[in-house]
PDBML (XML) file of the C-alpha atoms, coordinates in Angstrom:
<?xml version="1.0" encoding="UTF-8" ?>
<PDBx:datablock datablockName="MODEL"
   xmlns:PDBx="http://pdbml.pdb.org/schema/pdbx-v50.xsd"
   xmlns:xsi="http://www.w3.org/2001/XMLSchema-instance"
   xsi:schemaLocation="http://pdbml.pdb.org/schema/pdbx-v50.xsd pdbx-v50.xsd">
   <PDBx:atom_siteCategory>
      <PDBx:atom_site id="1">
         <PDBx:B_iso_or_equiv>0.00</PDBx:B_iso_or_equiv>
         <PDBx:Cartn_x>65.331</PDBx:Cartn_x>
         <PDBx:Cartn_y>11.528</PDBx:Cartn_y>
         <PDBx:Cartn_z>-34.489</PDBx:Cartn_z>
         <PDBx:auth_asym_id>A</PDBx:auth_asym_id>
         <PDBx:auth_atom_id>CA</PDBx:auth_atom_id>
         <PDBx:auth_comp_id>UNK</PDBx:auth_comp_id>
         <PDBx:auth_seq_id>1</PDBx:auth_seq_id>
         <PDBx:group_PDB>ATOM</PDBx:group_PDB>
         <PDBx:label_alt_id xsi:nil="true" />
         <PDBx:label_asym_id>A</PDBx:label_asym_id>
         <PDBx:label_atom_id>CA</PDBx:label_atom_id>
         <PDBx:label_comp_id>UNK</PDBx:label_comp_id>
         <PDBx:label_entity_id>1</PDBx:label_entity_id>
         <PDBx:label_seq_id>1</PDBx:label_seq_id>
         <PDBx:occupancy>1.00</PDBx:occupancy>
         <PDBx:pdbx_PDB_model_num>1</PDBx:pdbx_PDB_model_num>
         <PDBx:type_symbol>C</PDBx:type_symbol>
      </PDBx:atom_site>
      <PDBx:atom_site id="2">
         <PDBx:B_iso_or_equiv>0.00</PDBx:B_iso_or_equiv>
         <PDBx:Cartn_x>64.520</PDBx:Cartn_x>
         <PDBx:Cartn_y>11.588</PDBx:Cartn_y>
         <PDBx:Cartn_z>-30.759</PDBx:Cartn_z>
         <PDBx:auth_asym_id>A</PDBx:auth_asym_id>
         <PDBx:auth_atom_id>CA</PDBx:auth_atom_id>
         <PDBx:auth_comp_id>UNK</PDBx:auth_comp_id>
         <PDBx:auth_seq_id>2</PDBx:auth_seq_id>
         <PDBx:group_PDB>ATOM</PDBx:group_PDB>
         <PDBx:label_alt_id xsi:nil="true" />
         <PDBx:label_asym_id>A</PDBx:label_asym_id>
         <PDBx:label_atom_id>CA</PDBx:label_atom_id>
         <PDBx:label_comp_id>UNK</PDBx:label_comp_id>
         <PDBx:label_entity_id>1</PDBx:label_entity_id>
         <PDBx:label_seq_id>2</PDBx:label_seq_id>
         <PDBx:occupancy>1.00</PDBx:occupancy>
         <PDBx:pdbx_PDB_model_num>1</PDBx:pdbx_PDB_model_num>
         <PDBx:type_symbol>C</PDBx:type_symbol>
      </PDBx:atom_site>
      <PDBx:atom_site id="3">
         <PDBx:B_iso_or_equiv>0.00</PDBx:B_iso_or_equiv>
         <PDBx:Cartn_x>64.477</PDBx:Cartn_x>
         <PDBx:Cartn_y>8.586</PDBx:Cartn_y>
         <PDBx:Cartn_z>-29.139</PDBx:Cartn_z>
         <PDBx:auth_asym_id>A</PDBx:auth_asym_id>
         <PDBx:auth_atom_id>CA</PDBx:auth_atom_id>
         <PDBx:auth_comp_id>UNK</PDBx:auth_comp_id>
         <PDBx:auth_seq_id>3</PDBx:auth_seq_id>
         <PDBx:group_PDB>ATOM</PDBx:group_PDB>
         <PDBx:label_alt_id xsi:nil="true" />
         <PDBx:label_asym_id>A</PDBx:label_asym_id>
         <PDBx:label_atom_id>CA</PDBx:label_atom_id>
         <PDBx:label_comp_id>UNK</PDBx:label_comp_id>
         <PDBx:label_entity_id>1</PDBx:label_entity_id>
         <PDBx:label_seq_id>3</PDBx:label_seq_id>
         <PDBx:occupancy>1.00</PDBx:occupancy>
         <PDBx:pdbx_PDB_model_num>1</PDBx:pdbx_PDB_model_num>
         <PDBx:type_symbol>C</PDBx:type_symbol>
      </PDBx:atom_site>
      <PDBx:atom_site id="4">
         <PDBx:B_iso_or_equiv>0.00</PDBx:B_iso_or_equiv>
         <PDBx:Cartn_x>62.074</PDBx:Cartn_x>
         <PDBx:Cartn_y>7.999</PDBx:Cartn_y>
         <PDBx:Cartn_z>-25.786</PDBx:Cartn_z>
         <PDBx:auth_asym_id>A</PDBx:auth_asym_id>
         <PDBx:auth_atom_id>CA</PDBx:auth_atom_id>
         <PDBx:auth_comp_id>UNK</PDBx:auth_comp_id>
         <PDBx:auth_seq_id>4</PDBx:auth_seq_id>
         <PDBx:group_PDB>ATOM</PDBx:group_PDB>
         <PDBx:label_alt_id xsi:nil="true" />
         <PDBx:label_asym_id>A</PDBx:label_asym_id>
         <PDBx:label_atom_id>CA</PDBx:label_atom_id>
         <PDBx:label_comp_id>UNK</PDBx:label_comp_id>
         <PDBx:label_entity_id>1</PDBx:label_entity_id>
         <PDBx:label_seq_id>4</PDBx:label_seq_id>
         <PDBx:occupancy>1.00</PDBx:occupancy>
         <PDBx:pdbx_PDB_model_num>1</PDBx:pdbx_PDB_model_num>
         <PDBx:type_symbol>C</PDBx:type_symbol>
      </PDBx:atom_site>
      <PDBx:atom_site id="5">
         <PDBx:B_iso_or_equiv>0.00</PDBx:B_iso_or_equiv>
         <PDBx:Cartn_x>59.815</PDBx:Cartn_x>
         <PDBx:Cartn_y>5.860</PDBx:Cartn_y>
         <PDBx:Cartn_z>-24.341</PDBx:Cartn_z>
         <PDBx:auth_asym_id>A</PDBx:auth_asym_id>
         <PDBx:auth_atom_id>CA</PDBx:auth_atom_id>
         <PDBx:auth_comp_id>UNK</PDBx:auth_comp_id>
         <PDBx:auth_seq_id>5</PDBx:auth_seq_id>
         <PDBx:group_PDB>ATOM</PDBx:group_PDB>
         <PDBx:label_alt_id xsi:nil="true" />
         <PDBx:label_asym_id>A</PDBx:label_asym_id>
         <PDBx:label_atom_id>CA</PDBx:label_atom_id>
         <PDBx:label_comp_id>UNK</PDBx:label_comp_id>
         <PDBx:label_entity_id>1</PDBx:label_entity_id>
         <PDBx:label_seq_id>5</PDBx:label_seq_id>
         <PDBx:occupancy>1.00</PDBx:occupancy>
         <PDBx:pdbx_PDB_model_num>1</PDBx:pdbx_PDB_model_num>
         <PDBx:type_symbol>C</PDBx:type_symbol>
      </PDBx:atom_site>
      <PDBx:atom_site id="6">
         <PDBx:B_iso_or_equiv>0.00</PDBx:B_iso_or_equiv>
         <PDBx:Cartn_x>56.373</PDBx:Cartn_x>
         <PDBx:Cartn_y>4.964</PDBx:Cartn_y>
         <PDBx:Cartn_z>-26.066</PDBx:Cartn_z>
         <PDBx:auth_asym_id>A</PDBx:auth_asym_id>
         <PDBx:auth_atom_id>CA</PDBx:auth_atom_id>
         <PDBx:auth_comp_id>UNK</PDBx:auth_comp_id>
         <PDBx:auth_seq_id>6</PDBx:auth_seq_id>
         <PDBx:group_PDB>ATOM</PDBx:group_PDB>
         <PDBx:label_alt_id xsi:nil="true" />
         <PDBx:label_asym_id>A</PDBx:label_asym_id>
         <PDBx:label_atom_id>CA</PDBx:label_atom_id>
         <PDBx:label_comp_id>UNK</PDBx:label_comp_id>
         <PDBx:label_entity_id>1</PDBx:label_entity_id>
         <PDBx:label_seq_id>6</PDBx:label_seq_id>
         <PDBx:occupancy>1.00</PDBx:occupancy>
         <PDBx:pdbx_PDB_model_num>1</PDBx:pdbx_PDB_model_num>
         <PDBx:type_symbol>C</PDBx:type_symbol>
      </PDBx:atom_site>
      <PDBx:atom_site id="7">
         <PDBx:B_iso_or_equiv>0.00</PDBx:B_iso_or_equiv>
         <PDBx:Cartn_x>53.007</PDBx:Cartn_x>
         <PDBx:Cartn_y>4.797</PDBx:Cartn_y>
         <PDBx:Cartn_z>-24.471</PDBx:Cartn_z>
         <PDBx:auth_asym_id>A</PDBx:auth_asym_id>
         <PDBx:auth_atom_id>CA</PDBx:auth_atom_id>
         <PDBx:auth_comp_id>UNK</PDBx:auth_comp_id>
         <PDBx:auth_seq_id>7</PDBx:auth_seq_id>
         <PDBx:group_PDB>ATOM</PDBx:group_PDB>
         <PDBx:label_alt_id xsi:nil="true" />
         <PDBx:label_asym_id>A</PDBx:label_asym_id>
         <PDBx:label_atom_id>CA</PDBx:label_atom_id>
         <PDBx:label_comp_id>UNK</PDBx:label_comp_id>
         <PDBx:label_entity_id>1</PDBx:label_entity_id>
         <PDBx:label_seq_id>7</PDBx:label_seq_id>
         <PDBx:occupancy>1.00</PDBx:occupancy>
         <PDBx:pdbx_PDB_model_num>1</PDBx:pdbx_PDB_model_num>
         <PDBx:type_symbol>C</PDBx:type_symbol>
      </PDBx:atom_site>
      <PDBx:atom_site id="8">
         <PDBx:B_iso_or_equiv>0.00</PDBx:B_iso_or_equiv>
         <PDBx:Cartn_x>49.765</PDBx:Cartn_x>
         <PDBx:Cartn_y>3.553</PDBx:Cartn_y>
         <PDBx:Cartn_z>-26.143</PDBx:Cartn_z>
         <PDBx:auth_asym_id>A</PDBx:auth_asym_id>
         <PDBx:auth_atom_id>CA</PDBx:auth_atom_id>
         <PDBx:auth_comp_id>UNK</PDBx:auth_comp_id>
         <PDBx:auth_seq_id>8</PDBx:auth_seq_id>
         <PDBx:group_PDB>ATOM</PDBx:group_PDB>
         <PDBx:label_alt_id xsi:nil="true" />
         <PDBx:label_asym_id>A</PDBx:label_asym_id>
         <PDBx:label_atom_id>CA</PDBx:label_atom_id>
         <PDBx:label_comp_id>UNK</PDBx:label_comp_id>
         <PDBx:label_entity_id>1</PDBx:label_entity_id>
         <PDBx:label_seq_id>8</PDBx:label_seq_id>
         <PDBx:occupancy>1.00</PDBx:occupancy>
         <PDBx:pdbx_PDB_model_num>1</PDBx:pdbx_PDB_model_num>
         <PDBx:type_symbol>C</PDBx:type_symbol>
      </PDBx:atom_site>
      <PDBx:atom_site id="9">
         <PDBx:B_iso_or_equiv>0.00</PDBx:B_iso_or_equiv>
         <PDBx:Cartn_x>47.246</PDBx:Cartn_x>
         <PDBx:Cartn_y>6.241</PDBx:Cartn_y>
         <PDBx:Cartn_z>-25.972</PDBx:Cartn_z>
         <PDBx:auth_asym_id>A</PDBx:auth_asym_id>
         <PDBx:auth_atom_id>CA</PDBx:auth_atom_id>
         <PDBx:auth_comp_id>UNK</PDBx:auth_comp_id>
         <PDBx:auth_seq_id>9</PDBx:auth_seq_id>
         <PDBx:group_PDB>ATOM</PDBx:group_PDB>
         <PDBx:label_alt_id xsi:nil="true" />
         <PDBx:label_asym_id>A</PDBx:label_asym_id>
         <PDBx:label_atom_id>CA</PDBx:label_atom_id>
         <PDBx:label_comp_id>UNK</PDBx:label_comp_id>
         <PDBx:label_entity_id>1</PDBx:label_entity_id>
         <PDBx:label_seq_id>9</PDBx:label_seq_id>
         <PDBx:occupancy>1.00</PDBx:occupancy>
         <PDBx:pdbx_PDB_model_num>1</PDBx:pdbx_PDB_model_num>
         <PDBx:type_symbol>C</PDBx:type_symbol>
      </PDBx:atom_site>
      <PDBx:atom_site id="10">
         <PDBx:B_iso_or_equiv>0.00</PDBx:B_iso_or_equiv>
         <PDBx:Cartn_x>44.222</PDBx:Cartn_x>
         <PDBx:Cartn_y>3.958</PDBx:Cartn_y>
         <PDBx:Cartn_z>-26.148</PDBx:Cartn_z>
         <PDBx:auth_asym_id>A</PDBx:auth_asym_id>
         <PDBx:auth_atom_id>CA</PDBx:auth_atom_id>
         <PDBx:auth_comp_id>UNK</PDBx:auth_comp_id>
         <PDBx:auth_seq_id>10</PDBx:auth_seq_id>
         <PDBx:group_PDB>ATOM</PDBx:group_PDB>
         <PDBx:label_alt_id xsi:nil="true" />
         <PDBx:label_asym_id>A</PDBx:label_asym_id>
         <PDBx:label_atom_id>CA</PDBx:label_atom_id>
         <PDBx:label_comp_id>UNK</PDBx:label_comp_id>
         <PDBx:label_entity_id>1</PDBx:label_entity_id>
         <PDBx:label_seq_id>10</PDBx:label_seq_id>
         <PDBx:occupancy>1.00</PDBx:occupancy>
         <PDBx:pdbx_PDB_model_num>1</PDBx:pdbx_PDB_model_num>
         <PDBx:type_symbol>C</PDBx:type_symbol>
      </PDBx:atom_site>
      <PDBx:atom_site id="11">
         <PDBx:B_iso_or_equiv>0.00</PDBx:B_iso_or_equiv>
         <PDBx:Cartn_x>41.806</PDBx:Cartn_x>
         <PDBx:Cartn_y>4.384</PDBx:Cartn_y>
         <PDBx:Cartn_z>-23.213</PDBx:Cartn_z>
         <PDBx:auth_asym_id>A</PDBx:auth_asym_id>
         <PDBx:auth_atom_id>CA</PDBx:auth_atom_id>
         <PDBx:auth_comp_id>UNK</PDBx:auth_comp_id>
         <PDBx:auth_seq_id>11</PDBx:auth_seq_id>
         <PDBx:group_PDB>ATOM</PDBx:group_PDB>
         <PDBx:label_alt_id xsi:nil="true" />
         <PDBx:label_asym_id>A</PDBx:label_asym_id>
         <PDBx:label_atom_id>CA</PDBx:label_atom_id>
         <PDBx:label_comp_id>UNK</PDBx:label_comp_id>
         <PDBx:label_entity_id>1</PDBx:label_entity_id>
         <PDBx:label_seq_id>11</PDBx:label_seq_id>
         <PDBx:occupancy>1.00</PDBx:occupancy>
         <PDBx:pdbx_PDB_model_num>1</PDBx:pdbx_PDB_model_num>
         <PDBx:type_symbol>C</PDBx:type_symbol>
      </PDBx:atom_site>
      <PDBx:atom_site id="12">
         <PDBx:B_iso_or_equiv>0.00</PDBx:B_iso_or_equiv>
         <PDBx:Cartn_x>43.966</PDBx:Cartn_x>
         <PDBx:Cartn_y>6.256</PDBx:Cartn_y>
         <PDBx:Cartn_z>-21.712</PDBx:Cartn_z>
         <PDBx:auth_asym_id>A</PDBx:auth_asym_id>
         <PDBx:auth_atom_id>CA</PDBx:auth_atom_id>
         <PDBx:auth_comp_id>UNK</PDBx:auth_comp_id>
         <PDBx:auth_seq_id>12</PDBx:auth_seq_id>
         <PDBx:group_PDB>ATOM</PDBx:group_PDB>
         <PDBx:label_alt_id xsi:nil="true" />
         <PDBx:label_asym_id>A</PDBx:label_asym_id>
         <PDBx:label_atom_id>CA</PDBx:label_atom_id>
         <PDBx:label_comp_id>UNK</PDBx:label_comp_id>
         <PDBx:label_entity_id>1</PDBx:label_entity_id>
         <PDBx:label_seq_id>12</PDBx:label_seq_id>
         <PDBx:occupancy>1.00</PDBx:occupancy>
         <PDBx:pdbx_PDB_model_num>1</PDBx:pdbx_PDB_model_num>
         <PDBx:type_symbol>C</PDBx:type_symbol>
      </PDBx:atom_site>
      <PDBx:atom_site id="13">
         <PDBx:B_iso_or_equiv>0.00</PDBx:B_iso_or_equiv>
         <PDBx:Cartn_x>42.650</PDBx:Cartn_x>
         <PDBx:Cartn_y>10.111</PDBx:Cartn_y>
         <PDBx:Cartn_z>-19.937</PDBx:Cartn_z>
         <PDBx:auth_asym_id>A</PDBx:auth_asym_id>
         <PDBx:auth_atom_id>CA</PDBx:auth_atom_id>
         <PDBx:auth_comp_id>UNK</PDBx:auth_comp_id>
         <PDBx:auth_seq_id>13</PDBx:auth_seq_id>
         <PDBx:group_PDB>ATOM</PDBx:group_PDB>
         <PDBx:label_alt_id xsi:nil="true" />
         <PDBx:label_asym_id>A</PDBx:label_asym_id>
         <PDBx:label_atom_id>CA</PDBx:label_atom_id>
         <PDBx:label_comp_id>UNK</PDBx:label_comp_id>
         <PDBx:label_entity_id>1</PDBx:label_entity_id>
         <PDBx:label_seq_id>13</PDBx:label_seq_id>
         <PDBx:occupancy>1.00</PDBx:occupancy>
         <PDBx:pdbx_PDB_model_num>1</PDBx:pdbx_PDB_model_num>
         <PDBx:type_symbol>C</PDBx:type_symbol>
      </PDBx:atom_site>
      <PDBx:atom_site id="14">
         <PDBx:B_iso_or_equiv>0.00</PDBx:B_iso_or_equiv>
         <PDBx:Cartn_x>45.517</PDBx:Cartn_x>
         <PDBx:Cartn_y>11.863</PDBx:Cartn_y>
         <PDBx:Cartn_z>-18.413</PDBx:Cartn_z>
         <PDBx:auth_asym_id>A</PDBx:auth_asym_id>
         <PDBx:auth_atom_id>CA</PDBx:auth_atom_id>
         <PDBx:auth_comp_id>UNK</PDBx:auth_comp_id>
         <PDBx:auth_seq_id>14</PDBx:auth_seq_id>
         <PDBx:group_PDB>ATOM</PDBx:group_PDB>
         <PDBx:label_alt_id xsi:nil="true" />
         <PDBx:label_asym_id>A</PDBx:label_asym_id>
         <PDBx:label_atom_id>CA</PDBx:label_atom_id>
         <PDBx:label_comp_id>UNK</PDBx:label_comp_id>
         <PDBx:label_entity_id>1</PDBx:label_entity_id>
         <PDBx:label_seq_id>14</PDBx:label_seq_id>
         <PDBx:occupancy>1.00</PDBx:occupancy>
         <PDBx:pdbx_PDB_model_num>1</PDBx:pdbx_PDB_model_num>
         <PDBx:type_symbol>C</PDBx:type_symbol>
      </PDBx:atom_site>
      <PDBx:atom_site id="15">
         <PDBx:B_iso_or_equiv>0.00</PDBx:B_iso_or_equiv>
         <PDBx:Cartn_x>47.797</PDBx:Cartn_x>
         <PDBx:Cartn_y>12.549</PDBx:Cartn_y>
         <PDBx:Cartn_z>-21.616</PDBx:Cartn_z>
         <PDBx:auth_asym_id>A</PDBx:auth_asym_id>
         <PDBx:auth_atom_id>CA</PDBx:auth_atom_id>
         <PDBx:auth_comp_id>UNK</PDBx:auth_comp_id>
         <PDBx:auth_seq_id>15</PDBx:auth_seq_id>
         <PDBx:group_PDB>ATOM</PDBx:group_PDB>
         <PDBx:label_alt_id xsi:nil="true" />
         <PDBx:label_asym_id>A</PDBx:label_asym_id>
         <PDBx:label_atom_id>CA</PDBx:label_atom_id>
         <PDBx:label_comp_id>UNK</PDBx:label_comp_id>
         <PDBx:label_entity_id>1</PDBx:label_entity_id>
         <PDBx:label_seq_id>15</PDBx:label_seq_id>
         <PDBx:occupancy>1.00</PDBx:occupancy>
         <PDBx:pdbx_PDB_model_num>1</PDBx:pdbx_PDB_model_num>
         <PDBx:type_symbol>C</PDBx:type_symbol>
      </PDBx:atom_site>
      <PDBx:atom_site id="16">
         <PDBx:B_iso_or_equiv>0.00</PDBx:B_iso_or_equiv>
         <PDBx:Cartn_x>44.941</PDBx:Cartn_x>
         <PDBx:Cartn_y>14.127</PDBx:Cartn_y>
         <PDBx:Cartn_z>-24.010</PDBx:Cartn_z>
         <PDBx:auth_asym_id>A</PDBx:auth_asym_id>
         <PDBx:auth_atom_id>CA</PDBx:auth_atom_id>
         <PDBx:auth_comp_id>UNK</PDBx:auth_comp_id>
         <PDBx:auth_seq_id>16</PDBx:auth_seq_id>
         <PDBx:group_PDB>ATOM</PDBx:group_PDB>
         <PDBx:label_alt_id xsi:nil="true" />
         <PDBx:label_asym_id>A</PDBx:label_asym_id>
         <PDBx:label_atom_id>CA</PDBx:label_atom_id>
         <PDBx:label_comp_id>UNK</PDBx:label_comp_id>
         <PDBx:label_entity_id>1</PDBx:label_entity_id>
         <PDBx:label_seq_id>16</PDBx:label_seq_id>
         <PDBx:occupancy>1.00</PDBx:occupancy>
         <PDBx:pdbx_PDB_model_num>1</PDBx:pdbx_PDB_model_num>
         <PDBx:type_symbol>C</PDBx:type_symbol>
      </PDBx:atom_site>
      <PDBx:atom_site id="17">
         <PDBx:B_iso_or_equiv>0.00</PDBx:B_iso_or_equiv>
         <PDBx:Cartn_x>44.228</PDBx:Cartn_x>
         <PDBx:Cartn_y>16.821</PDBx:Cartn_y>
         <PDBx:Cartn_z>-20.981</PDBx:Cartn_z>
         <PDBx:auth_asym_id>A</PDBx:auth_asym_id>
         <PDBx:auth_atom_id>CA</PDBx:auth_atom_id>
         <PDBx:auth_comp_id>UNK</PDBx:auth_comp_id>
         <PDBx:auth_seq_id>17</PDBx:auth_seq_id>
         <PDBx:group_PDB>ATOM</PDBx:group_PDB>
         <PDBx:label_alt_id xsi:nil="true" />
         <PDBx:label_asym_id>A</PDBx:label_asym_id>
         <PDBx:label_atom_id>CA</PDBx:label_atom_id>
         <PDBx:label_comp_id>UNK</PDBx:label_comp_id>
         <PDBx:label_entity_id>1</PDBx:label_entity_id>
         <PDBx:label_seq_id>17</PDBx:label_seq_id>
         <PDBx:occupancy>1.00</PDBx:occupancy>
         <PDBx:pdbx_PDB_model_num>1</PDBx:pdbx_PDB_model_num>
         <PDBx:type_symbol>C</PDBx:type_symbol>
      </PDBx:atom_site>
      <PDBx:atom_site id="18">
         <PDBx:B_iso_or_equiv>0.00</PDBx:B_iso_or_equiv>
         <PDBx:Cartn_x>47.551</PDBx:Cartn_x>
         <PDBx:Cartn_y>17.522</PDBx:Cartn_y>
         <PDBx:Cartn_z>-20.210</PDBx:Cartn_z>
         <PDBx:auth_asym_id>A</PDBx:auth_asym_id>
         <PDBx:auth_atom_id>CA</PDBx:auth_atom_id>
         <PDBx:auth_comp_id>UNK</PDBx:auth_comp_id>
         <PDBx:auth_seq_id>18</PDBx:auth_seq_id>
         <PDBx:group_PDB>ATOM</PDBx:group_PDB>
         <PDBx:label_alt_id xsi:nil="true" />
         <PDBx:label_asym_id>A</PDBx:label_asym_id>
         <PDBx:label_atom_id>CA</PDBx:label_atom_id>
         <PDBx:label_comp_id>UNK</PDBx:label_comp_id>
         <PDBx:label_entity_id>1</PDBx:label_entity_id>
         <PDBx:label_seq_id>18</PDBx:label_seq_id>
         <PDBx:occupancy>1.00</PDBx:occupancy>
         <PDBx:pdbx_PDB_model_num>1</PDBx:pdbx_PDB_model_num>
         <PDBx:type_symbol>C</PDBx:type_symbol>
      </PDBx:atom_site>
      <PDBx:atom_site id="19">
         <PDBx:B_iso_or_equiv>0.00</PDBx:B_iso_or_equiv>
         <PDBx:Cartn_x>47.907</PDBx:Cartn_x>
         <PDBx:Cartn_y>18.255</PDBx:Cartn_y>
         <PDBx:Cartn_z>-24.332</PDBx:Cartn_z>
         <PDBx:auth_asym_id>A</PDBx:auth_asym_id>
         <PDBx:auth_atom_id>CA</PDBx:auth_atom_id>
         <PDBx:auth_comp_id>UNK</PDBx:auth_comp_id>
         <PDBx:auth_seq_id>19</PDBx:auth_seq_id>
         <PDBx:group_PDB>ATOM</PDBx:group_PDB>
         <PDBx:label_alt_id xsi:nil="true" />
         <PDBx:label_asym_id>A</PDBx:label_asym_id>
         <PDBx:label_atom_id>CA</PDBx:label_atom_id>
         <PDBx:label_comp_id>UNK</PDBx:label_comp_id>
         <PDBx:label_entity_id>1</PDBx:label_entity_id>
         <PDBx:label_seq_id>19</PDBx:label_seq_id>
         <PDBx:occupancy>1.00</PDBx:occupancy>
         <PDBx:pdbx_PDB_model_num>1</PDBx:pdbx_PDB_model_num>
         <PDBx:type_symbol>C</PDBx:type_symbol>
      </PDBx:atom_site>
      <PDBx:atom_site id="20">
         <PDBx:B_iso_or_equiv>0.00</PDBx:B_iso_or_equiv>
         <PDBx:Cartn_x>44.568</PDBx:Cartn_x>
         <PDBx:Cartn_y>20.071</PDBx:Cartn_y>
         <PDBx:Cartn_z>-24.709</PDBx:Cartn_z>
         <PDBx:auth_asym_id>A</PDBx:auth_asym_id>
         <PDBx:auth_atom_id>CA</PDBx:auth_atom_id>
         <PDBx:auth_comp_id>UNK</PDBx:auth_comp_id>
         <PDBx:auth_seq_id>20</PDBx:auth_seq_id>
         <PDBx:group_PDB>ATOM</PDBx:group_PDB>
         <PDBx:label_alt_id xsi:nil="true" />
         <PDBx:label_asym_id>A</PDBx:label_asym_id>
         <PDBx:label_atom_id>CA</PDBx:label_atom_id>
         <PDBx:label_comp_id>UNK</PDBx:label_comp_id>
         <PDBx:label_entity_id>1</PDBx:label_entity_id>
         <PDBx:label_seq_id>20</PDBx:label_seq_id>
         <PDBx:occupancy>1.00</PDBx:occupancy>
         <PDBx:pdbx_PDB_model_num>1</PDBx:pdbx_PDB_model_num>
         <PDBx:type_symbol>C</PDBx:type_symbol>
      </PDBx:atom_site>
      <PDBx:atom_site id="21">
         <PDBx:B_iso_or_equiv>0.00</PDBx:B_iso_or_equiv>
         <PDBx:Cartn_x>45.151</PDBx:Cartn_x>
         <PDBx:Cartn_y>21.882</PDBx:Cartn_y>
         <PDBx:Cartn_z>-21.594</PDBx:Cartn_z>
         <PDBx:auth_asym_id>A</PDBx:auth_asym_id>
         <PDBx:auth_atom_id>CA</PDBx:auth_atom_id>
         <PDBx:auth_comp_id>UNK</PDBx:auth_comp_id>
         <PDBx:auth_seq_id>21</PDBx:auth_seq_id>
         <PDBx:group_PDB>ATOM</PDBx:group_PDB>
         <PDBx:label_alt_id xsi:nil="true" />
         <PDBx:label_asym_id>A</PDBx:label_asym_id>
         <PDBx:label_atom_id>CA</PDBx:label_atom_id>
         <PDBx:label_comp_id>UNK</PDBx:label_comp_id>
         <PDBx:label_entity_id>1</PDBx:label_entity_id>
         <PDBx:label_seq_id>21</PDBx:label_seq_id>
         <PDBx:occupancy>1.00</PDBx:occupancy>
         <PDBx:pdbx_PDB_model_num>1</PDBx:pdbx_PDB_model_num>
         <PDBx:type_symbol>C</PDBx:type_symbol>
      </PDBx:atom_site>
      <PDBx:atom_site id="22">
         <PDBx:B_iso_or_equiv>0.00</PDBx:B_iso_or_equiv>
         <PDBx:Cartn_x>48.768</PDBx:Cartn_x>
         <PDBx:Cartn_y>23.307</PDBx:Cartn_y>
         <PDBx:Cartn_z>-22.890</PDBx:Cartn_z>
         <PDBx:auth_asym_id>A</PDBx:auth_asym_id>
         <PDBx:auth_atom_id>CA</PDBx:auth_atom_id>
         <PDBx:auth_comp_id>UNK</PDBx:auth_comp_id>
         <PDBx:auth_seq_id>22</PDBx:auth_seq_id>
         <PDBx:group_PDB>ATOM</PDBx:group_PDB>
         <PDBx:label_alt_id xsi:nil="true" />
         <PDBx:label_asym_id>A</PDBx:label_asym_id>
         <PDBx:label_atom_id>CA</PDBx:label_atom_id>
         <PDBx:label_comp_id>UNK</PDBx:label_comp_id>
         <PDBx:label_entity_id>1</PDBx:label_entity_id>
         <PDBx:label_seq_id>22</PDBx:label_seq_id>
         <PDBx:occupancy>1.00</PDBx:occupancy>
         <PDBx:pdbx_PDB_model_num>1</PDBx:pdbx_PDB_model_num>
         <PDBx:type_symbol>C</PDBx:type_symbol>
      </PDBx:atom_site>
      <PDBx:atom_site id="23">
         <PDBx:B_iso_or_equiv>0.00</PDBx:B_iso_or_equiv>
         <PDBx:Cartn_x>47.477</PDBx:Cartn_x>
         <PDBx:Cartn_y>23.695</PDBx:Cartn_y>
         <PDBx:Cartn_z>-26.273</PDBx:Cartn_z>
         <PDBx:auth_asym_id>A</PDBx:auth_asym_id>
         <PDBx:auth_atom_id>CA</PDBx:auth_atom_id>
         <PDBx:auth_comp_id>UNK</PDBx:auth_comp_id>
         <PDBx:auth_seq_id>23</PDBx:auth_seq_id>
         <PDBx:group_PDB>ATOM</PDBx:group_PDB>
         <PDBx:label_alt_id xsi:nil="true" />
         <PDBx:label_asym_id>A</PDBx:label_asym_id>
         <PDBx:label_atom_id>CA</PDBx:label_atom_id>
         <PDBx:label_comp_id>UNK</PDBx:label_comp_id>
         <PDBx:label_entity_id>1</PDBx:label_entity_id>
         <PDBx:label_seq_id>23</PDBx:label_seq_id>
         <PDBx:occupancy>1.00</PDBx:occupancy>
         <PDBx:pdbx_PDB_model_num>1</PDBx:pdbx_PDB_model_num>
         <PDBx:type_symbol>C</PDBx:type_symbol>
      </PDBx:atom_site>
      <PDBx:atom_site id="24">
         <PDBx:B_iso_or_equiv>0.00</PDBx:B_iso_or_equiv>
         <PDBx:Cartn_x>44.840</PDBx:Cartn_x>
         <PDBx:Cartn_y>25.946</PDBx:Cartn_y>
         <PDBx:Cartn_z>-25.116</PDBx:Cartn_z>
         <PDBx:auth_asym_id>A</PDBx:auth_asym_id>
         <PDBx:auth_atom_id>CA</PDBx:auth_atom_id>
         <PDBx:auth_comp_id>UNK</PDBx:auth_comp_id>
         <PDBx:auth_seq_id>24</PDBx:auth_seq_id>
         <PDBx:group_PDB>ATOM</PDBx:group_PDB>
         <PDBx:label_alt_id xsi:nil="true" />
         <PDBx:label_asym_id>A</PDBx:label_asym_id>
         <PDBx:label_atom_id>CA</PDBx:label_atom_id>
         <PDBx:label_comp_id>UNK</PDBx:label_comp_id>
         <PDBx:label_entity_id>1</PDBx:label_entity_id>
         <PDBx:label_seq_id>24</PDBx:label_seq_id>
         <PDBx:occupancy>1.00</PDBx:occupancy>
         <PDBx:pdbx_PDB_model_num>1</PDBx:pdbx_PDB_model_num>
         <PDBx:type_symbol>C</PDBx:type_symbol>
      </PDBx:atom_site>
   </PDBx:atom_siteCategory>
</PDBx:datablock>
């Protein structure tokens, strides 16, 4: 139900280690 602005993940770097890194 929240709306915002989509980005394509593919080939991309900076998004997985900013969500691994605050997982962790």
């Amino acid at each position: 139900g929240i709306n915002f602005t989509a980005y394509n993940f593919s080939g991309s770097f900076i998004p997985i280690l900013l969500s691994v890194f605050c997982m962790s």
